[in-house]
N, C-alpha and C. Protein backbone atom coordinates (compact mmCIF):
# COMPACT_ATOMS: atom_id res chain seq x y z
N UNK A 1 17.22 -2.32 5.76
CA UNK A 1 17.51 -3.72 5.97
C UNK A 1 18.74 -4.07 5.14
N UNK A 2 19.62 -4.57 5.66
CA UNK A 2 20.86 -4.89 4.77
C UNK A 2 20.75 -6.16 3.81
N UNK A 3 21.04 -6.06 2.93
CA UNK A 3 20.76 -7.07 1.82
C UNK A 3 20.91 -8.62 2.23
N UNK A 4 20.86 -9.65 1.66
CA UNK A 4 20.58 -10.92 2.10
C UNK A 4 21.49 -11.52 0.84
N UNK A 5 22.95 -12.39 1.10
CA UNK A 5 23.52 -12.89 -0.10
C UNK A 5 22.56 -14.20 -1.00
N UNK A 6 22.65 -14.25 -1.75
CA UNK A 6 21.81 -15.31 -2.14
C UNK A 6 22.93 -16.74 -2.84
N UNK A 7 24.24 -15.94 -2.57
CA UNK A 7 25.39 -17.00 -3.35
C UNK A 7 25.01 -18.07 -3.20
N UNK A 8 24.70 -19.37 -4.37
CA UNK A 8 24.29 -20.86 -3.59
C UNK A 8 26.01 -21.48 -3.26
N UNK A 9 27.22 -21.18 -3.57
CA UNK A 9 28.43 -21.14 -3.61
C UNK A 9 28.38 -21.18 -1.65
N UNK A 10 28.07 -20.22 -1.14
CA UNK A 10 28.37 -20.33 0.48
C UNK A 10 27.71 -21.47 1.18
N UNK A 11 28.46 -22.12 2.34
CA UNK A 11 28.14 -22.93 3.11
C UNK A 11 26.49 -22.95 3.15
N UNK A 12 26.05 -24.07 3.33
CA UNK A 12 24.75 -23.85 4.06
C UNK A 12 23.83 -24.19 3.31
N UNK A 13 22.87 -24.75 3.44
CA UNK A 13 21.17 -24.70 2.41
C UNK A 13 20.90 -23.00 2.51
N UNK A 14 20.67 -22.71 1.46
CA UNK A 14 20.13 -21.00 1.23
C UNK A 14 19.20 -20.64 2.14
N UNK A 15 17.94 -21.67 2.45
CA UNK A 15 16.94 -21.72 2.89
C UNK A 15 17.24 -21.38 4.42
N UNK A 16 18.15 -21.78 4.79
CA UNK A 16 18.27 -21.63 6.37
C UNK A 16 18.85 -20.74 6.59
N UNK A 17 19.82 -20.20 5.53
CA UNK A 17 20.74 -18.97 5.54
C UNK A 17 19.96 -17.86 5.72
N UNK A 18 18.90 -17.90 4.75
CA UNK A 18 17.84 -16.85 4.59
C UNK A 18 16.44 -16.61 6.07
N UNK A 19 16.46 -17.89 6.67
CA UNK A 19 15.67 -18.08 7.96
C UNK A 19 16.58 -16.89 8.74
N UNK A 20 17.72 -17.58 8.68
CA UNK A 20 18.82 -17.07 9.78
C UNK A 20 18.81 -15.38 9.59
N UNK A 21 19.16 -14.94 8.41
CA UNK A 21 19.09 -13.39 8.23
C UNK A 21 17.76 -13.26 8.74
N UNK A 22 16.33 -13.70 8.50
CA UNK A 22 15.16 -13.09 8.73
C UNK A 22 15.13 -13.31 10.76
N UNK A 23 16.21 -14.03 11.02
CA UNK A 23 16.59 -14.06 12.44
C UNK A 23 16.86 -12.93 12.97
N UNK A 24 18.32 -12.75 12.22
CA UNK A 24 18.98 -11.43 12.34
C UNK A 24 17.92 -9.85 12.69
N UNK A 25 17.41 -10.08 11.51
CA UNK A 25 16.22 -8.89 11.17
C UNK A 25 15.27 -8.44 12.22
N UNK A 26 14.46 -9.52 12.81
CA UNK A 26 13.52 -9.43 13.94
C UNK A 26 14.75 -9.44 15.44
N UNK A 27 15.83 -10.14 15.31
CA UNK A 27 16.61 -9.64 16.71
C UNK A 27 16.94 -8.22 16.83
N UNK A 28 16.99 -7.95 15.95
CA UNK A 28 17.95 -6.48 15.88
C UNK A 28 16.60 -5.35 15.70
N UNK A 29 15.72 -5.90 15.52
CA UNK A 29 14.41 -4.82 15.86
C UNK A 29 14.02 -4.48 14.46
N UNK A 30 14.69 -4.37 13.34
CA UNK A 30 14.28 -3.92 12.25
C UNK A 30 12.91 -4.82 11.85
N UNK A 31 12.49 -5.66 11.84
CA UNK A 31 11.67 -6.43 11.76
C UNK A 31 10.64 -6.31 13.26
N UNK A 32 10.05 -5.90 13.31
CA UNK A 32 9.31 -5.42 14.85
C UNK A 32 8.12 -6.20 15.11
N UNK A 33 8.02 -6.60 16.26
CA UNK A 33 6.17 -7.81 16.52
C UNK A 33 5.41 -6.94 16.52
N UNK A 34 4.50 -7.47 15.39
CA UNK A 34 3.45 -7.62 15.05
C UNK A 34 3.61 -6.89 13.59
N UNK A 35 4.85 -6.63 13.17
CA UNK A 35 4.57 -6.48 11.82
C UNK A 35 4.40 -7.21 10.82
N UNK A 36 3.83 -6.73 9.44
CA UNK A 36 3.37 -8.09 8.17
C UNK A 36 5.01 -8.00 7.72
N UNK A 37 4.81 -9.35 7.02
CA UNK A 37 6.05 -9.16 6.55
C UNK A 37 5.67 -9.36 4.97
N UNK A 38 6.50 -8.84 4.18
CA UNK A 38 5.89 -8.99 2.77
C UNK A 38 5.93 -10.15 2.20
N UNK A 39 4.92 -10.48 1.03
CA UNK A 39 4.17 -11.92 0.48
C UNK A 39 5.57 -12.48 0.65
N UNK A 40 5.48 -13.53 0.41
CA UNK A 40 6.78 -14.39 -0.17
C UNK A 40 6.91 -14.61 -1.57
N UNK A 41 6.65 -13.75 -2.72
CA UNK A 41 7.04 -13.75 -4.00
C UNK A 41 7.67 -12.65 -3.90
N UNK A 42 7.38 -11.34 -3.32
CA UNK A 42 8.00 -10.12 -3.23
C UNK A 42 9.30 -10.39 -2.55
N UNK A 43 9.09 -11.44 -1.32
CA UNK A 43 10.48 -11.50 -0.51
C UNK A 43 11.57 -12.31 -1.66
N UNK A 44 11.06 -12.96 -2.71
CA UNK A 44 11.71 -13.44 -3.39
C UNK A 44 12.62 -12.77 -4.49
N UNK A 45 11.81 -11.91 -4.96
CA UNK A 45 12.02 -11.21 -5.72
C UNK A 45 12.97 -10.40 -5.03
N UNK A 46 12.91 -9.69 -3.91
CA UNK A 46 13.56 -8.59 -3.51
C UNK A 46 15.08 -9.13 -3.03
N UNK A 47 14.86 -10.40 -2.61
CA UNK A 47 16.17 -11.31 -2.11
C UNK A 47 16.86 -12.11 -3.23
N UNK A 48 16.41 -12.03 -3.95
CA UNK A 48 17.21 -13.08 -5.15
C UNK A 48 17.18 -14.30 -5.22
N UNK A 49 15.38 -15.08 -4.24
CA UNK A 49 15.96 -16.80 -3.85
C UNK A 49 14.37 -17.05 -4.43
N UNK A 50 14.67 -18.15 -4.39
CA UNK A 50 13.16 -18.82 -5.23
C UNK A 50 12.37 -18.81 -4.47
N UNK A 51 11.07 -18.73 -4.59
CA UNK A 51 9.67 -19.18 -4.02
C UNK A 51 9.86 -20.39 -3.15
N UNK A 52 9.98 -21.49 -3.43
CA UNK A 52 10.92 -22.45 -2.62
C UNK A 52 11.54 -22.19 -1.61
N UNK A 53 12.24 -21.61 -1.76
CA UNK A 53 13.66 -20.88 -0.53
C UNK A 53 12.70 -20.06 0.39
N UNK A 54 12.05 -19.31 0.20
CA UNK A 54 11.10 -18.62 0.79
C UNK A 54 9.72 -19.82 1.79
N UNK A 55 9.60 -20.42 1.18
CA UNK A 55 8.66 -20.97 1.87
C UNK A 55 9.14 -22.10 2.61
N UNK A 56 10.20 -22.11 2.81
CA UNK A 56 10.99 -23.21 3.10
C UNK A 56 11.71 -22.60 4.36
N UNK A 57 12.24 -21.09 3.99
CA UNK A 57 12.51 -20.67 5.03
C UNK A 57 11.18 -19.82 6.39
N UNK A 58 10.16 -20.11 5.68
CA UNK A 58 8.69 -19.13 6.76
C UNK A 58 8.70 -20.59 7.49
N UNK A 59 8.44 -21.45 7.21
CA UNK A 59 8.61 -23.08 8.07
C UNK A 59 9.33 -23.11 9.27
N UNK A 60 10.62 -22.46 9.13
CA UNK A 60 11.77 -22.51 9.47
C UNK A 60 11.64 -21.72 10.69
N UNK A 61 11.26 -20.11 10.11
CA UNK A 61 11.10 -19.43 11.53
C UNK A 61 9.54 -19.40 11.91
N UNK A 62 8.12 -20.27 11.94
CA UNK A 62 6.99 -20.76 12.52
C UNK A 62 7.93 -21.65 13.34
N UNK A 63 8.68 -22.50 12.94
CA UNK A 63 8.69 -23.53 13.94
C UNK A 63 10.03 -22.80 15.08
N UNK A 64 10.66 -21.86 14.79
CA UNK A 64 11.22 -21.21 15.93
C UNK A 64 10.59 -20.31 16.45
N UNK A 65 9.16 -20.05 16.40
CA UNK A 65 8.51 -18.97 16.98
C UNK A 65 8.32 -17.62 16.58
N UNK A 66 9.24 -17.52 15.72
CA UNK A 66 9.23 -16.58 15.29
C UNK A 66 8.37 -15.48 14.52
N UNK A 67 7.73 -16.56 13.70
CA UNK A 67 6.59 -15.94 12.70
C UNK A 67 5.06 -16.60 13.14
N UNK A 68 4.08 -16.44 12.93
CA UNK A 68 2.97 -16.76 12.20
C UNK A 68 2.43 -16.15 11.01
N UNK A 69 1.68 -17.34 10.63
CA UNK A 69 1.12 -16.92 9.46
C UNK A 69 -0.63 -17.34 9.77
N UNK A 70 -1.20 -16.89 8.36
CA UNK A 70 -2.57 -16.67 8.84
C UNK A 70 -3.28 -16.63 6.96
N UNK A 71 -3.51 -17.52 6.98
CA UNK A 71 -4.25 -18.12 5.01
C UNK A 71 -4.98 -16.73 5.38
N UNK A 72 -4.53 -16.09 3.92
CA UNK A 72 -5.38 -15.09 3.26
C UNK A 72 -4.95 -13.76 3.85
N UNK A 73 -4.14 -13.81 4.91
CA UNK A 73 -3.94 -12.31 6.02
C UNK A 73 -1.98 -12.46 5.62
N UNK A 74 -1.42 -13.09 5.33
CA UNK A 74 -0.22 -12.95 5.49
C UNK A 74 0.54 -13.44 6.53
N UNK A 75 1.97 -13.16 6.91
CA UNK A 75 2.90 -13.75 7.77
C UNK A 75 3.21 -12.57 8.64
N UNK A 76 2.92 -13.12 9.92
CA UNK A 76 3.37 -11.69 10.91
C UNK A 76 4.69 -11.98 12.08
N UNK A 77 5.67 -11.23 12.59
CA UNK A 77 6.31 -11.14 13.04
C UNK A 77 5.67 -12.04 14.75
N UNK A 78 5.61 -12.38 15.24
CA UNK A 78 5.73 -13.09 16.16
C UNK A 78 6.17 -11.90 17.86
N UNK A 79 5.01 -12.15 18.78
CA UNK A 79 5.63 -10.96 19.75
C UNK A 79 4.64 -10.41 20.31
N UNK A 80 4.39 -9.39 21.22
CA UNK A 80 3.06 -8.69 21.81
C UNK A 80 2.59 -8.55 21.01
N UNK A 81 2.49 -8.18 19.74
CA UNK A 81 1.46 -7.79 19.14
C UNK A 81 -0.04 -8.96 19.01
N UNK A 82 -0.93 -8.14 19.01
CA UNK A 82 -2.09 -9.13 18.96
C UNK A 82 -2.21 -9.57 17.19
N UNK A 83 -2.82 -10.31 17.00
CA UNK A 83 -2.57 -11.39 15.78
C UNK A 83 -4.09 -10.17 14.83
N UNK A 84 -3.86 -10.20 13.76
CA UNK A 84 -4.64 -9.08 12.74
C UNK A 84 -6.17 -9.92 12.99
N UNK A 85 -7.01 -8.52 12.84
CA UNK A 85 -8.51 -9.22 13.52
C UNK A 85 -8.70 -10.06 12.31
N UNK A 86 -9.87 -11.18 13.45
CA UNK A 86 -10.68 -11.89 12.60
C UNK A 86 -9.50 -12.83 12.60
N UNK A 87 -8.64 -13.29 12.75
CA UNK A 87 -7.68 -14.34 12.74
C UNK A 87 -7.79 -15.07 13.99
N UNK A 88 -8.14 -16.09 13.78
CA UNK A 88 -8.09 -17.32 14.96
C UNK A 88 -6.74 -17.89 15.17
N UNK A 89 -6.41 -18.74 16.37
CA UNK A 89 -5.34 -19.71 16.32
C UNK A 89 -4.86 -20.61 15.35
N UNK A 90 -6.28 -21.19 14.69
CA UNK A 90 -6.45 -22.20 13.57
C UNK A 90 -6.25 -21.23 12.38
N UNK A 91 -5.88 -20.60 12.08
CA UNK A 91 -6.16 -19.51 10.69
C UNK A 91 -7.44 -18.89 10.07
N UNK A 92 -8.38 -19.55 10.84
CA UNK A 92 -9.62 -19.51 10.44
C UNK A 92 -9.94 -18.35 11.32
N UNK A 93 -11.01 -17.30 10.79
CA UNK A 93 -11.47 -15.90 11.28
C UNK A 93 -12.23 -16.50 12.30
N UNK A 94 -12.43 -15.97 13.53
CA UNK A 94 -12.99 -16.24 14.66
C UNK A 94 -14.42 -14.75 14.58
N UNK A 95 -15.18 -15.23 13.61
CA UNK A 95 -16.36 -13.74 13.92
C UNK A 95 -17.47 -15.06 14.09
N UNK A 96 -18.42 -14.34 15.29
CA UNK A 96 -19.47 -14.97 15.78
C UNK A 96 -20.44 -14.67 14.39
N UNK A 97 -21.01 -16.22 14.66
CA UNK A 97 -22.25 -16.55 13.38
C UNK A 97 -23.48 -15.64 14.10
């Protein structure tokens, strides 16, 4: 994966800059549906942008389709893949009582 600038110096809110690369990432296949994508402290860490920037940018690509996420299971790439068991629409595990 090619690195992600974190300059706050370049055009742009970081946050969207960083949506936009995680754009890049899943267009270009490196990022593949139905994969996890790592926590968002690790993505922080590994990118150079705050916790903030990170969660600011998972918003960013949910509301372009791109991602879901799922409390307690993580953020998944968006795509054929079927959603990790026990995950409902609502986030909530769908196992019969």
């Amino acid at each position: 994966m090619p690195a992600f600038d974190p300059d706050p110096n370049l055009p742009g809110y970081t946050y969207l800059r960083f949506a936009d690369y995680l754009t890049a990432e899943i267009d270009a296949g490196r990022l593949r549906a139905g994969s996890r994508l790592a926590g968002e402290q690790e993505l922080a860490q590994v990118h150079g942008v705050s916790l903030g920037t990170v969660r600011r940018a998972m918003v960013v690509l949910r509301e372009r389709g791109l991602v879901a996420t799922w409390p307690s299971k993580g953020s998944f790439v968006a795509g054929e893949a079927a959603p990790p068991a026990g995950a409902g629409a609502d986030g909530e595990g769908d196992e019969q009582p």
